[in-house]
C-alpha atoms as a PDB file:
ATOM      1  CA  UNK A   1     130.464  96.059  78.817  1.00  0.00           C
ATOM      2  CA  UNK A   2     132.793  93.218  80.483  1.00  0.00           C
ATOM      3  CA  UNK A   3     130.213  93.293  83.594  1.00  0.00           C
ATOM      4  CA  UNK A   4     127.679  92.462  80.977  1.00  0.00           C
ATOM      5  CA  UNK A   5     129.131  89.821  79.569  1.00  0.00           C
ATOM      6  CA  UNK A   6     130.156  88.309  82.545  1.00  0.00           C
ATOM      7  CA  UNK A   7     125.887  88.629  83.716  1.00  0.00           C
ATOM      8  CA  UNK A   8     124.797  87.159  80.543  1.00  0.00           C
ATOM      9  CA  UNK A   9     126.571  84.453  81.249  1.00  0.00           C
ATOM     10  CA  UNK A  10     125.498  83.856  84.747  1.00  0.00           C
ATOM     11  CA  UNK A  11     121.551  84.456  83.457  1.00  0.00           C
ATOM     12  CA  UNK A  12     122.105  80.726  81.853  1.00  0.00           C
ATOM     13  CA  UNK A  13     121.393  79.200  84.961  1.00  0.00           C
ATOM     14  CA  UNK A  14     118.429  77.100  85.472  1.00  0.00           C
ATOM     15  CA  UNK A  15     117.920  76.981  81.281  1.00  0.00           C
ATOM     16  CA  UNK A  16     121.307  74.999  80.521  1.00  0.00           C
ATOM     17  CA  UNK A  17     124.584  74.760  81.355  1.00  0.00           C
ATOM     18  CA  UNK A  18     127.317  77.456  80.268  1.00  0.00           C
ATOM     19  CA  UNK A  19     129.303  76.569  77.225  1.00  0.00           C
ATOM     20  CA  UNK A  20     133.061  75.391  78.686  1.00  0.00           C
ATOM     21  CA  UNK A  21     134.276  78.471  77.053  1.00  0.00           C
ATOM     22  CA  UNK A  22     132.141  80.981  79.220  1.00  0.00           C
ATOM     23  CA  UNK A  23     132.463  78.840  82.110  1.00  0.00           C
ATOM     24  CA  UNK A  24     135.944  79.142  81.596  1.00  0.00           C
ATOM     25  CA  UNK A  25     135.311  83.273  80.766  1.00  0.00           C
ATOM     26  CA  UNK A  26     133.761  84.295  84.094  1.00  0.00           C
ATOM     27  CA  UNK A  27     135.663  81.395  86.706  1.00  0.00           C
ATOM     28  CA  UNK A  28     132.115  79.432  88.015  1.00  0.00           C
ATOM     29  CA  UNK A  29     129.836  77.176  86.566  1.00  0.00           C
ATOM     30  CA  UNK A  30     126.228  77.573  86.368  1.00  0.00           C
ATOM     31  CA  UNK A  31     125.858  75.939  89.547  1.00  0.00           C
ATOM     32  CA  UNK A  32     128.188  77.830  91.368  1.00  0.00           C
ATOM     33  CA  UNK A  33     126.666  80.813  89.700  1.00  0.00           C
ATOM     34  CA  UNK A  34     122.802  80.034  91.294  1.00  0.00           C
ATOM     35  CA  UNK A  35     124.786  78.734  94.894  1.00  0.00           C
ATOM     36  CA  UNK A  36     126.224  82.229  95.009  1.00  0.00           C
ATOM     37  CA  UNK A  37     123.033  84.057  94.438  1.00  0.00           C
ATOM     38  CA  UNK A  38     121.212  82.278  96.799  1.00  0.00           C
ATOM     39  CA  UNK A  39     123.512  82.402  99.001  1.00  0.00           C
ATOM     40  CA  UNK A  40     123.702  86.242  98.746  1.00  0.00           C
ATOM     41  CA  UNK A  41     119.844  86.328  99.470  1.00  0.00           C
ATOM     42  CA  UNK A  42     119.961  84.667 102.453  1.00  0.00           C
ATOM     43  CA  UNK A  43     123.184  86.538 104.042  1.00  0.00           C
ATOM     44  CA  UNK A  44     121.319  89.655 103.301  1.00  0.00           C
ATOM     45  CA  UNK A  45     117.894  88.738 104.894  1.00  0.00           C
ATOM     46  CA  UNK A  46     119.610  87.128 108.217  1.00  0.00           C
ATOM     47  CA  UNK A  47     122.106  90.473 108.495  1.00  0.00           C
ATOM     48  CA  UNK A  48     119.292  92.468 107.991  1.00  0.00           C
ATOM     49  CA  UNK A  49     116.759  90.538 110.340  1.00  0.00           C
ATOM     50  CA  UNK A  50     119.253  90.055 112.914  1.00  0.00           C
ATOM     51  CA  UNK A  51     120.034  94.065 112.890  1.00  0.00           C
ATOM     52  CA  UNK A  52     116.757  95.499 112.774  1.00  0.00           C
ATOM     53  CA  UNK A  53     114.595  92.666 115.093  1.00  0.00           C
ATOM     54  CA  UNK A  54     115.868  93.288 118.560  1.00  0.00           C
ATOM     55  CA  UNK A  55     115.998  96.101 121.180  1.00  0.00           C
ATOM     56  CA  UNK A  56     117.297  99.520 119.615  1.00  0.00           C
ATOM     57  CA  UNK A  57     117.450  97.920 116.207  1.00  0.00           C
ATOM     58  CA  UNK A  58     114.868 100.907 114.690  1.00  0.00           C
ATOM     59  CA  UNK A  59     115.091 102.792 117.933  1.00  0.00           C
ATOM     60  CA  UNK A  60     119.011 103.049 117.783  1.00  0.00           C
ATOM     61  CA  UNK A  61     119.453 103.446 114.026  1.00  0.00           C
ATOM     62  CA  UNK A  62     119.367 106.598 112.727  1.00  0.00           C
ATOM     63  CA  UNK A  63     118.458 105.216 108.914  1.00  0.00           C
ATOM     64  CA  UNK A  64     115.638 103.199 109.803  1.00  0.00           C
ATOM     65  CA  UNK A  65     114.086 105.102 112.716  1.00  0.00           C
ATOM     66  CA  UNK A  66     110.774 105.866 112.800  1.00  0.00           C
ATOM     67  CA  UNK A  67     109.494 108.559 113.116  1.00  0.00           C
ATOM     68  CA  UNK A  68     106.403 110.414 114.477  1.00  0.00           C
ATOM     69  CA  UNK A  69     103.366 111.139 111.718  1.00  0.00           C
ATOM     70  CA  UNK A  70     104.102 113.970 109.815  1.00  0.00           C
ATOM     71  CA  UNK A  71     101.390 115.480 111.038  1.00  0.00           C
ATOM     72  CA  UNK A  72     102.239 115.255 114.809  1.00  0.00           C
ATOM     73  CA  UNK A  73     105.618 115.749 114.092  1.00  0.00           C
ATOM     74  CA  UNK A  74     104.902 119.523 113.163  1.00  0.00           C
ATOM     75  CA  UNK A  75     102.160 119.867 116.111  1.00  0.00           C
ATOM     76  CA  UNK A  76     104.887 118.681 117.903  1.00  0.00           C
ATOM     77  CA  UNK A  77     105.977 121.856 119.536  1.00  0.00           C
ATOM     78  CA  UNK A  78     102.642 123.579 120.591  1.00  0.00           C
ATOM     79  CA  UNK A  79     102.284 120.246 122.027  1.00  0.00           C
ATOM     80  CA  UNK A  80     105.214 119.697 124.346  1.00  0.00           C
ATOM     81  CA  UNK A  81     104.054 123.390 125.004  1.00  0.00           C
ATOM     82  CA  UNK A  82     101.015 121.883 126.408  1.00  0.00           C
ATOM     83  CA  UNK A  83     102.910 119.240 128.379  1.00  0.00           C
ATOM     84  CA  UNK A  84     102.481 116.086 125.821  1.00  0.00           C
ATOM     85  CA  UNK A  85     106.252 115.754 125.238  1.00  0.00           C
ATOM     86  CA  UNK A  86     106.279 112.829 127.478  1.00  0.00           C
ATOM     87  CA  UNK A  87     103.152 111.352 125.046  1.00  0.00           C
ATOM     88  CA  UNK A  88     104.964 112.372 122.141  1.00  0.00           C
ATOM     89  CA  UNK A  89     108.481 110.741 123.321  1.00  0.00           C
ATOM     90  CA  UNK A  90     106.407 107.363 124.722  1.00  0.00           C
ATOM     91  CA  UNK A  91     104.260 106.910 121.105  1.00  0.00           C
ATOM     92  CA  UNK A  92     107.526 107.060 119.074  1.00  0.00           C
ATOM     93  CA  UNK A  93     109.579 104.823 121.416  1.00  0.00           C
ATOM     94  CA  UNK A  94     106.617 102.131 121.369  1.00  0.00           C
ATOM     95  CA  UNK A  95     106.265 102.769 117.447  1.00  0.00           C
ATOM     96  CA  UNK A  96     110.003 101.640 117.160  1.00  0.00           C
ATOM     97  CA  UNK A  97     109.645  98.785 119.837  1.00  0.00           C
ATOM     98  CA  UNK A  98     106.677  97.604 117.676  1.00  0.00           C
ATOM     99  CA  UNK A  99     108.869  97.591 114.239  1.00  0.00           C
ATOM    100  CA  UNK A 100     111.623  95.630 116.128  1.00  0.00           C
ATOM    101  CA  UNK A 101     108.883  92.750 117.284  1.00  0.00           C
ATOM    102  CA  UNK A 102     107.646  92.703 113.877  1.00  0.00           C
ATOM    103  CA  UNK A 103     110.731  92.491 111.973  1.00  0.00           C
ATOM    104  CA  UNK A 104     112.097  88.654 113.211  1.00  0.00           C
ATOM    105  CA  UNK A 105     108.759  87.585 111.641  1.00  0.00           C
ATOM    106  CA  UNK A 106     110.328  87.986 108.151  1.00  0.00           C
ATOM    107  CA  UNK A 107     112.680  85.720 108.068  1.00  0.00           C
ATOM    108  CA  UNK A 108     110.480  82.356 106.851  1.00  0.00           C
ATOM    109  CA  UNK A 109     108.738  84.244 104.291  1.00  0.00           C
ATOM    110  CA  UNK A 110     112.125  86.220 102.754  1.00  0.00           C
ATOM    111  CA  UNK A 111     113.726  82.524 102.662  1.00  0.00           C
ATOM    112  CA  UNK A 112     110.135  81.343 101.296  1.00  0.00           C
ATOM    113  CA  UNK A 113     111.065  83.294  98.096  1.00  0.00           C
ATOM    114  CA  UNK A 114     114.653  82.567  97.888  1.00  0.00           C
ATOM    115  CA  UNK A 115     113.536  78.922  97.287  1.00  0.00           C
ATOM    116  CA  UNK A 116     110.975  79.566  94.951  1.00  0.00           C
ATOM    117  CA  UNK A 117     113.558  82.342  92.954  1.00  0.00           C
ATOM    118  CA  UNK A 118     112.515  81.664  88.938  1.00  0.00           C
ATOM    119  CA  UNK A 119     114.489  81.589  86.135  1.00  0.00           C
ATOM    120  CA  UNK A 120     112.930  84.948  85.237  1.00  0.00           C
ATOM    121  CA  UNK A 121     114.113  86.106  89.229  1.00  0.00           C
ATOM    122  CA  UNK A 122     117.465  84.709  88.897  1.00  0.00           C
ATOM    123  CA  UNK A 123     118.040  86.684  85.608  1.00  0.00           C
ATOM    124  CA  UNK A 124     116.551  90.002  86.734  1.00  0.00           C
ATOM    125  CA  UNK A 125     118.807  90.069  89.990  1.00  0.00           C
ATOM    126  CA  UNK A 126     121.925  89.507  88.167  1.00  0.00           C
ATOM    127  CA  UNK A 127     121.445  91.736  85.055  1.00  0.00           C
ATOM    128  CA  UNK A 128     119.914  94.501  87.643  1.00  0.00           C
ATOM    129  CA  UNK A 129     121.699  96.917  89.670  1.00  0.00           C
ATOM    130  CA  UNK A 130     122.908  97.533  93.154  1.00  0.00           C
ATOM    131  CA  UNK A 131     119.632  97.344  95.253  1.00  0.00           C
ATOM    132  CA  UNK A 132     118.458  94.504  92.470  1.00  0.00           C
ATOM    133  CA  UNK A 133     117.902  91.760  95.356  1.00  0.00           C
ATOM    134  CA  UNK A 134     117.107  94.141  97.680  1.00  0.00           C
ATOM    135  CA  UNK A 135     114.149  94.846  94.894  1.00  0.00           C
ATOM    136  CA  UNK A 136     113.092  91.456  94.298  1.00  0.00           C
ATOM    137  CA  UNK A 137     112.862  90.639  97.946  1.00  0.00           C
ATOM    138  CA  UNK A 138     110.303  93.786  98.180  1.00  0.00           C
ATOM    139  CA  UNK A 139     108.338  92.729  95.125  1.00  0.00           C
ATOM    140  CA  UNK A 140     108.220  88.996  96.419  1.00  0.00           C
ATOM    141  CA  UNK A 141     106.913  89.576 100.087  1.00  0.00           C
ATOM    142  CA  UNK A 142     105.961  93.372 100.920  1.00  0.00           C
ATOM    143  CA  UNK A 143     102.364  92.908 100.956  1.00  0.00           C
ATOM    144  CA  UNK A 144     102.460  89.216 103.001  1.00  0.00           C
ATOM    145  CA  UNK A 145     104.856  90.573 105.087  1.00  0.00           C
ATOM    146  CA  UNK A 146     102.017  93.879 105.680  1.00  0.00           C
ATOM    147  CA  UNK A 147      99.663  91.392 106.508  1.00  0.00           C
ATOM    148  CA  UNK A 148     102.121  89.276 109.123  1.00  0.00           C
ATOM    149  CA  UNK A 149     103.352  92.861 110.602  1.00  0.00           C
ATOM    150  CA  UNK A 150     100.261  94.689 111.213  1.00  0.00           C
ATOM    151  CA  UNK A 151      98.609  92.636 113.788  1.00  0.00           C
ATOM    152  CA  UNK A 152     101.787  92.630 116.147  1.00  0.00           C
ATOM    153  CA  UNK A 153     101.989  96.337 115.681  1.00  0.00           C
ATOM    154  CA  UNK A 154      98.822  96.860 116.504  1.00  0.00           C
ATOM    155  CA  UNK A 155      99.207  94.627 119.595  1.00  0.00           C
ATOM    156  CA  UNK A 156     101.793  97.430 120.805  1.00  0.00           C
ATOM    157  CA  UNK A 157     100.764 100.503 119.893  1.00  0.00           C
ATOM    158  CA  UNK A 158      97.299 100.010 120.724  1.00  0.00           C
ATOM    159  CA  UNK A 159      98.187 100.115 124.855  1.00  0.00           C
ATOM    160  CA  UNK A 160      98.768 103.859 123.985  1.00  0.00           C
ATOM    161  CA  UNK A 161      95.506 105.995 124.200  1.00  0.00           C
ATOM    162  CA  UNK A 162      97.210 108.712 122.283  1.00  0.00           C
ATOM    163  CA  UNK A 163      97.356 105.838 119.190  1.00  0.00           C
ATOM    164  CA  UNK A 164      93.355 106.283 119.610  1.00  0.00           C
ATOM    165  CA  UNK A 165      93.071 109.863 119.967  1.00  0.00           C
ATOM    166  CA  UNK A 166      95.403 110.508 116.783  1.00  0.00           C
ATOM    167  CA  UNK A 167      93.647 107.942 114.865  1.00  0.00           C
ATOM    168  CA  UNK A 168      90.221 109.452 115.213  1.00  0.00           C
ATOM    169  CA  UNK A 169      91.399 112.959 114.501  1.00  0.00           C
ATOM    170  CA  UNK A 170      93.459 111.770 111.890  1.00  0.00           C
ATOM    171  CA  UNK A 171      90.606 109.427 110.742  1.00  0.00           C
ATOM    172  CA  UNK A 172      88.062 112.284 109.986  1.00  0.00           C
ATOM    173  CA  UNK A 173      91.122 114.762 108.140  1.00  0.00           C
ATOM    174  CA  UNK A 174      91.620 112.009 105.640  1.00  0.00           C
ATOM    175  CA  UNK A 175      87.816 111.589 105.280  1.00  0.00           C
ATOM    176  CA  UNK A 176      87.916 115.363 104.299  1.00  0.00           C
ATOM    177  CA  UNK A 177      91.394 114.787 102.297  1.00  0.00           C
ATOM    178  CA  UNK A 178      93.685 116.600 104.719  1.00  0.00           C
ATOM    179  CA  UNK A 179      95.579 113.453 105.019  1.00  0.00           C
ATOM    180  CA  UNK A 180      96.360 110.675 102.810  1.00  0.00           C
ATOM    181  CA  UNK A 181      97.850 107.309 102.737  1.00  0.00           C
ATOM    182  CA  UNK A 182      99.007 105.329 106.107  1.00  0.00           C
ATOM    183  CA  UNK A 183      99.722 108.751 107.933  1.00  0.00           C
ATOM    184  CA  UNK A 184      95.790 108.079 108.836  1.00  0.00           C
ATOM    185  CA  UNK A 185      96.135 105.712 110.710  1.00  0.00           C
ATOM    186  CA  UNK A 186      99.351 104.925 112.924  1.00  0.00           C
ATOM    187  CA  UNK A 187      98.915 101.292 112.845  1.00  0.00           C
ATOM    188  CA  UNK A 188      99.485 101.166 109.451  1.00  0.00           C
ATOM    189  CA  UNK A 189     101.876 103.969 109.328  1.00  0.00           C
ATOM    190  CA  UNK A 190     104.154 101.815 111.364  1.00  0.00           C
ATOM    191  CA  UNK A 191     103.595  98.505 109.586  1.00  0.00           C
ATOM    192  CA  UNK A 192     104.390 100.542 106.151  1.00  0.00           C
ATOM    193  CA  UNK A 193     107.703 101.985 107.492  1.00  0.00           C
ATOM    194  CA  UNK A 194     108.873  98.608 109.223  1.00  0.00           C
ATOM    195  CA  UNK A 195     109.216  97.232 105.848  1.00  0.00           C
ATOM    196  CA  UNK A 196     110.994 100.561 104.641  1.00  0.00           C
ATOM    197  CA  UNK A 197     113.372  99.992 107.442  1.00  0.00           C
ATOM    198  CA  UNK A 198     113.622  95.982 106.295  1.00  0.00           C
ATOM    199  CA  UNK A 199     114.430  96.624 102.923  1.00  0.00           C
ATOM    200  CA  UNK A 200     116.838  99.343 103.351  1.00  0.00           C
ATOM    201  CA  UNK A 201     118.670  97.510 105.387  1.00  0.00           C
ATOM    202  CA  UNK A 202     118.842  94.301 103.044  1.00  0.00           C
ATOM    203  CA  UNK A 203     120.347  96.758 101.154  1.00  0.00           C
ATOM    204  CA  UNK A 204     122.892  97.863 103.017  1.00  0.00           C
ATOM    205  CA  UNK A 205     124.206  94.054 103.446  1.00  0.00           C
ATOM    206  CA  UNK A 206     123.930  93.875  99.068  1.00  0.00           C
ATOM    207  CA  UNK A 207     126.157  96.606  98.780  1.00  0.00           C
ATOM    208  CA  UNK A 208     128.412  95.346 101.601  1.00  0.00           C
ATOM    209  CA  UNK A 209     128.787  91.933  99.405  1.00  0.00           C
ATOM    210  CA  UNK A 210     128.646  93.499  95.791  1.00  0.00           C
ATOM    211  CA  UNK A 211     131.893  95.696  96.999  1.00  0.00           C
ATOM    212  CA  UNK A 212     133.818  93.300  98.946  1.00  0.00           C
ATOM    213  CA  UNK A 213     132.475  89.866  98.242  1.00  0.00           C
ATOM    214  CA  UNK A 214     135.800  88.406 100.157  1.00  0.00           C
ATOM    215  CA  UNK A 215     134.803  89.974 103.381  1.00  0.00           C
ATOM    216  CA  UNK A 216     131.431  88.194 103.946  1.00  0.00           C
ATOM    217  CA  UNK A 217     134.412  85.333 103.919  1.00  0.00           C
ATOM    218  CA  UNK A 218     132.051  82.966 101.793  1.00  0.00           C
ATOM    219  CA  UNK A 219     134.635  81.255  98.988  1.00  0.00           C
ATOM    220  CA  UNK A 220     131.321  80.992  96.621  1.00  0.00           C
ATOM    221  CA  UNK A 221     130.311  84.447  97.098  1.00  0.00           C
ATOM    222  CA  UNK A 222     134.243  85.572  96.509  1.00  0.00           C
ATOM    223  CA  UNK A 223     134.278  83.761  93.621  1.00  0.00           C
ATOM    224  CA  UNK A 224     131.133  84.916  91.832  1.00  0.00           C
ATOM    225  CA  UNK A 225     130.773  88.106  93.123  1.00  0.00           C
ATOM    226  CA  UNK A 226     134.372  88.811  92.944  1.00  0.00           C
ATOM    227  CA  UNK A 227     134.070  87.921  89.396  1.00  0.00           C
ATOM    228  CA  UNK A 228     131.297  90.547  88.662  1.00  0.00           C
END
């Protein structure tokens, strides 16, 4: 109930100014209250960014690493039987190498839509859960970022000719509704879980500040967050 009060309070930013007496209540200002949130956005995009966009940032993490297609993943062994391990092992390293050139591409467009954050944004993050900027960051730019990814993963996993031969089979099984969604096609297979991989990982870094706000060793965020 206290946390409640202390988030109504905060949602007053942007529509007028907290009464002295709430001010005075949760420790921050209105201002301070809309310098912390923003500033929470953009420590989780530039942790997450700068984790996940260079070598062995998918590759090396066990959360966000991708995966082969379900689909090869359990052919996987009558395969390596028939001496494709070395395909199998080369199309997931290049899947993860593709996810970790996409990622740095992010950035503009997740700082994009921490400048443009509503009223309405502003009031849904802080009444919301745990993950609830990790949600509005997916709700604001998942399907621009799709569109900025795909091309660059395509660029990469293209140079493999088992991308080809797995998208044609895979092609004509979801034609005949053996397989469904971006498992079809590994392009956008890899594209889709890039962004899983983004997001989870802007998660991690809310969490990180929601539960010890003084370690990011930002005096607004301490203050605000600490507060909540």
């Amino acid at each position: 109930m206290q946390r409640r009060v202390v988030l109504s309070s905060v949602v007053a930013v942007g529509t007028c100014s907290l009464a002295p007496w709430a001010m005075a209540a949760v420790g921050f200002s209105s201002a301070e209250g809309t310098q912390a949130l923003r500033a929470a956005l953009e420590k989780g995009a530039q942790a997450a960014v700068s984790q996940l966009g260079r070598v062995d940032g998918f590759l090396g993490n066990d959360k966000v690493r991708i995966p082969l297609p379900s689909v090869l993943e359990q052919a996987a062994p009558l395969l390596r039987t028939l001496g494709r391990g070395k395909q199998l092992e080369e199309l997931q390293t290049t899947m993860n190498r593709a996810a970790e050139q996409a990622v740095p591409l992010a950035l503009p467009l997740l700082r994009s839509a921490i400048r443009s954050m509503s009223v309405s944004d502003a009031k849904q993050i802080l009444s919301g859960g745990d993950t609830s900027v990790t949600d509005f960051f997916a709700g604001k730019t998942r399907e621009p970022l799709a569109v900025q990814f795909l091309p660059i993963v395509s660029k990469t996993t293209e140079r493999l000719s088992l991308t080809k031969r797995y998208n044609d089979l895979a092609g004509k099984a979801a034609s005949m509704g053996l397989i469904k969604g971006d498992q079809a096609n590994v392009q956008q297979y890899v594209t889709a879980k890039a962004l899983d991989g983004l997001f989870t990982m802007i998660g991690e870094q809310e969490k990180l500040i929601r539960q010890d706000p003084v370690g990011t060793g930002s005096a607004i965020l301490k203050k605000v967050f600490g507060s909540l």
